[in-house]
N, C-alpha and C. Protein backbone atom coordinates (compact mmCIF):
# COMPACT_ATOMS: atom_id res chain seq x y z
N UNK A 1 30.84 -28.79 15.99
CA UNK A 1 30.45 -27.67 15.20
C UNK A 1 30.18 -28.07 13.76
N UNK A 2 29.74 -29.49 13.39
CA UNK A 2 29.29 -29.62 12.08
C UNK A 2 28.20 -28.77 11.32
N UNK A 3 28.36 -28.57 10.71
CA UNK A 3 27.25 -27.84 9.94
C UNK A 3 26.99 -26.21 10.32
N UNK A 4 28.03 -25.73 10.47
CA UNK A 4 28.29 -24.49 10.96
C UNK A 4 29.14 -23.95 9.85
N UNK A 5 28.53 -22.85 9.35
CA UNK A 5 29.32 -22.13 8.26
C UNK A 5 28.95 -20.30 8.23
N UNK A 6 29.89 -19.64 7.87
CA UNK A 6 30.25 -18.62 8.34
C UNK A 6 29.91 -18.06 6.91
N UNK A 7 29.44 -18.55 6.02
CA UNK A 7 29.50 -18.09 4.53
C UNK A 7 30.67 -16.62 4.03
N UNK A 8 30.66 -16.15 3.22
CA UNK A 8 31.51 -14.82 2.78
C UNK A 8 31.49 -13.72 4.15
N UNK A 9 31.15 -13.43 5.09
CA UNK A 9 30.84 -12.78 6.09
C UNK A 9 32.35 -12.08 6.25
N UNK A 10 33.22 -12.95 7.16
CA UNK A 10 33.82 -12.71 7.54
C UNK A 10 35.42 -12.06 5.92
N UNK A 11 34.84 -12.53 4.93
CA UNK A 11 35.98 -12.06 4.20
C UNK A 11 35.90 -10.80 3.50
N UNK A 12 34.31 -10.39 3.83
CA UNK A 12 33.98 -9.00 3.45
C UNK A 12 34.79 -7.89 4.18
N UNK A 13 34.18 -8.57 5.62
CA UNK A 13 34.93 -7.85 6.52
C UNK A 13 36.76 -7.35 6.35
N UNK A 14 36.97 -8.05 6.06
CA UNK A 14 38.81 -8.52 5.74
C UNK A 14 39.07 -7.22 5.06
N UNK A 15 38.32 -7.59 3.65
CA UNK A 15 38.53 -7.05 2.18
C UNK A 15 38.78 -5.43 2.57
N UNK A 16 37.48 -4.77 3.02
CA UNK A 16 37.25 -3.74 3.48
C UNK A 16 38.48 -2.88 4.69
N UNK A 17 38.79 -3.96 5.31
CA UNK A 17 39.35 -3.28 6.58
C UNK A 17 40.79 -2.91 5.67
N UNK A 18 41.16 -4.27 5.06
CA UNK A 18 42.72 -4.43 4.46
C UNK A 18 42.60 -3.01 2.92
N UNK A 19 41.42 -2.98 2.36
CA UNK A 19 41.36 -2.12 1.58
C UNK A 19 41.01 -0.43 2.04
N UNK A 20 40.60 -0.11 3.27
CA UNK A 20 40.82 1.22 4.17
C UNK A 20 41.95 1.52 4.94
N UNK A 21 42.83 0.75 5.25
CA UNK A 21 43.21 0.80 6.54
C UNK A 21 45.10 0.19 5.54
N UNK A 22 45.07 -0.46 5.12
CA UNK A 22 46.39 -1.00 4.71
C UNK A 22 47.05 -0.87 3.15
N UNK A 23 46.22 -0.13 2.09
CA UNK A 23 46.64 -0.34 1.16
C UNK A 23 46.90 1.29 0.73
N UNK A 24 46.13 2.20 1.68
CA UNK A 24 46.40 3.65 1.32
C UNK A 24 48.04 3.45 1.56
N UNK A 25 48.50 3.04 2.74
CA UNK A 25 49.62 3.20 3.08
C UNK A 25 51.44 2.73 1.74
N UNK A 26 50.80 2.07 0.72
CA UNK A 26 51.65 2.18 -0.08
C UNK A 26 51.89 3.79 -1.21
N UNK A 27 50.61 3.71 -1.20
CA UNK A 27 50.07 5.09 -2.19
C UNK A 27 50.65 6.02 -1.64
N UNK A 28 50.71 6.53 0.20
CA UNK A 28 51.28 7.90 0.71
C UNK A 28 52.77 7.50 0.58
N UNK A 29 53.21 6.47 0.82
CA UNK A 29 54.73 6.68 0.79
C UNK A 29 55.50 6.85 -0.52
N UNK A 30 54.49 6.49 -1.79
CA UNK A 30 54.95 6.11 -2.99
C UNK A 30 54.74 7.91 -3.75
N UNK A 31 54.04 8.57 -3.53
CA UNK A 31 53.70 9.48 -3.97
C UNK A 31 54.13 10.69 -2.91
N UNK A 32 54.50 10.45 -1.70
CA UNK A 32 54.78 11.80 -0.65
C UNK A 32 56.28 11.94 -0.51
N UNK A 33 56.61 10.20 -0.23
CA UNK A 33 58.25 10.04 0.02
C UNK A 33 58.86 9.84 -1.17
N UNK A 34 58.05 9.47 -2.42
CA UNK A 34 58.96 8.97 -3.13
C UNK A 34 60.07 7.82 -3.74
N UNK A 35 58.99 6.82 -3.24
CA UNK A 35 59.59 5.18 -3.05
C UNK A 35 59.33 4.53 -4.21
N UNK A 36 60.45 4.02 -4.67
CA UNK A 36 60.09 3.12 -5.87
C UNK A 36 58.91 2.14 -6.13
N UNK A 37 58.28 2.27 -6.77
CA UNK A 37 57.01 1.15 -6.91
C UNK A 37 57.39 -0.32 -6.47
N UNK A 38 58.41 -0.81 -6.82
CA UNK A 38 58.74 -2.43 -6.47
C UNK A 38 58.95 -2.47 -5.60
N UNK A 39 59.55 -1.41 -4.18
CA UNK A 39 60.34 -0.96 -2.96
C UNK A 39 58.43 -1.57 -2.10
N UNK A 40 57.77 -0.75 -2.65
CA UNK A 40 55.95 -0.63 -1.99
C UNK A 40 55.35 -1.92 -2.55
N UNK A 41 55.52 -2.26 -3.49
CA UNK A 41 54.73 -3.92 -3.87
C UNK A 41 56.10 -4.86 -3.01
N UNK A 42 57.05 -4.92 -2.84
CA UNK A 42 57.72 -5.81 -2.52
C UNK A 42 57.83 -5.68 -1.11
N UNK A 43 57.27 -4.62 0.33
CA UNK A 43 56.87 -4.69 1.21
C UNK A 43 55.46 -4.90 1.86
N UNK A 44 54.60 -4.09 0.81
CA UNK A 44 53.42 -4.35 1.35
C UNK A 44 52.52 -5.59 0.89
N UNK A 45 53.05 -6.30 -0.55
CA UNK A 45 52.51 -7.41 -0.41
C UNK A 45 52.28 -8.43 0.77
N UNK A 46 53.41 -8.69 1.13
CA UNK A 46 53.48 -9.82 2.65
C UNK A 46 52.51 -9.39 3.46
N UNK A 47 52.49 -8.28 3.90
CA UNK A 47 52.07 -7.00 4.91
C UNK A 47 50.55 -7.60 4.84
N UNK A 48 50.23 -7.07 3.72
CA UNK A 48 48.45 -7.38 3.08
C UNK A 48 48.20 -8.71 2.99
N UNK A 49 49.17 -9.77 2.50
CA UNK A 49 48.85 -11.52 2.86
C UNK A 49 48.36 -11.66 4.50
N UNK A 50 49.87 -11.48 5.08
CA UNK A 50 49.45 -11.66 6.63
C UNK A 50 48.54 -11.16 7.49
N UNK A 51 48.05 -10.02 7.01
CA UNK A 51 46.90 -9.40 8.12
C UNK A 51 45.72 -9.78 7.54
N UNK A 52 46.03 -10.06 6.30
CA UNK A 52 44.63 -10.56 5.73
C UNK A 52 44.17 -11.81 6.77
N UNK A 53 45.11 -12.58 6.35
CA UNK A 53 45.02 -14.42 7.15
C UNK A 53 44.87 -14.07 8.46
N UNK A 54 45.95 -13.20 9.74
CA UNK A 54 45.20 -13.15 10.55
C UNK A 54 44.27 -12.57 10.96
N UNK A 55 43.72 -11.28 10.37
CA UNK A 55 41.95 -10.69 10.13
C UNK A 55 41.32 -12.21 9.98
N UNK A 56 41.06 -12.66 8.77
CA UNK A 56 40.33 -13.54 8.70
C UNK A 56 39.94 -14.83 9.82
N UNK A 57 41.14 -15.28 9.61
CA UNK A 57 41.34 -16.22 11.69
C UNK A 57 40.18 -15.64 12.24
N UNK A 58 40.46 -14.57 12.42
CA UNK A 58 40.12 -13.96 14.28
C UNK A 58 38.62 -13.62 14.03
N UNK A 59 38.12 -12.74 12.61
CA UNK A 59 36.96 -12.96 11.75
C UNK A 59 35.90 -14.08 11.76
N UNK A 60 36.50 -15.03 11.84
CA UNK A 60 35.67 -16.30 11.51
C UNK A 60 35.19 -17.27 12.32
N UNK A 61 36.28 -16.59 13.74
CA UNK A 61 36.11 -17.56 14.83
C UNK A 61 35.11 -16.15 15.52
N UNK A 62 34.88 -15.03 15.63
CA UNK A 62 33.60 -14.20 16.08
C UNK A 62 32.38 -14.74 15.17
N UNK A 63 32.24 -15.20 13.65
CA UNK A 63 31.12 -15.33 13.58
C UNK A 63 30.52 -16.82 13.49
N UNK A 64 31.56 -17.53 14.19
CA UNK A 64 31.17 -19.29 14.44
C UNK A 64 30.62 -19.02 15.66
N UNK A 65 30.97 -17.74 16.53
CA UNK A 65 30.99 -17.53 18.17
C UNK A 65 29.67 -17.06 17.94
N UNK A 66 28.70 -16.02 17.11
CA UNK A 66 27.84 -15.41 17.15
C UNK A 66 26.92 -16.20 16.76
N UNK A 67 27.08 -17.49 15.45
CA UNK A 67 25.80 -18.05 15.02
C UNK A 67 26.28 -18.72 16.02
N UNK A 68 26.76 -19.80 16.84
CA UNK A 68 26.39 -20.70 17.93
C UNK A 68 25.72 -20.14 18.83
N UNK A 69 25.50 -18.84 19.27
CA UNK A 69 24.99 -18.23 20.34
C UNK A 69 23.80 -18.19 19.77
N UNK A 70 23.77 -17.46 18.57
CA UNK A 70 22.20 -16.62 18.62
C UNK A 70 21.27 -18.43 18.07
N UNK A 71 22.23 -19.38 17.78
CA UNK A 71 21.48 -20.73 17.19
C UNK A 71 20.66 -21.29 18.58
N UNK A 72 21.56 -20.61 19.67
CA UNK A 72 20.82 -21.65 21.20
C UNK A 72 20.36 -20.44 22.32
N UNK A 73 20.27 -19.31 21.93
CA UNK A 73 20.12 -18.43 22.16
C UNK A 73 17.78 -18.53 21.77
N UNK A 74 18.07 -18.67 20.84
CA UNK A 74 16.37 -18.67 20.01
C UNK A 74 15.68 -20.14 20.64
N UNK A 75 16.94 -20.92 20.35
CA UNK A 75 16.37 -22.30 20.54
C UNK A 75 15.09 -22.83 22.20
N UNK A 76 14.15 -23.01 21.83
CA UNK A 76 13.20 -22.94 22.96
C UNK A 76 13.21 -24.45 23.36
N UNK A 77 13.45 -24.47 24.85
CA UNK A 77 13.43 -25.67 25.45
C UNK A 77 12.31 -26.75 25.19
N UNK A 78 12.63 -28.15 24.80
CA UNK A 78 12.53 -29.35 24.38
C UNK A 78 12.47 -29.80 22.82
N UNK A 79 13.04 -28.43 22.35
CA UNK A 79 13.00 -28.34 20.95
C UNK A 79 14.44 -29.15 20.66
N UNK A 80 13.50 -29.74 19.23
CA UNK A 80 15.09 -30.98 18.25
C UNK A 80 16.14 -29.74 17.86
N UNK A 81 17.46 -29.87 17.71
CA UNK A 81 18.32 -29.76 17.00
C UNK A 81 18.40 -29.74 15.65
């Protein structure tokens, strides 16, 4: 897989999901329940590291999976590499 690169793709993806989906969740507990601010940065930091890294993983290996396909997918027989 040399020369295979996934450019920013997959960390857009990340950014977005971890910024809809994981960061409201400090804001409702901090403002509904009433949780100390350091109580919500000192849980959901880790929270937002780790799903980030494994989002990204799992991210990056779909779009190494998609340009190898659509790269031999186009590619017309007796054609160079």
């Amino acid at each position: 897989m040399a020369g295979e690169d996934t450019g920013d793709g997959p960390a857009v993806f990340v950014i977005f999901a971890a910024g809809i989906f994981i960061v409201p969740l400090p804001v409702i507990l901090s403002v509904g329940y009433g949780w100390p601010m350091w109580l919500s940065l000192g849980i959901f930091i880790p929270v937002i590291i780790a799903a980030s890294y494994w989002m990204l993983k799992k991210c990056r290996g779909v779009m190494f999976a998609r340009s190898y396909q659509e790269r031999h997918r186009t590619r017309r027989p007796g054609q160079a590499r």
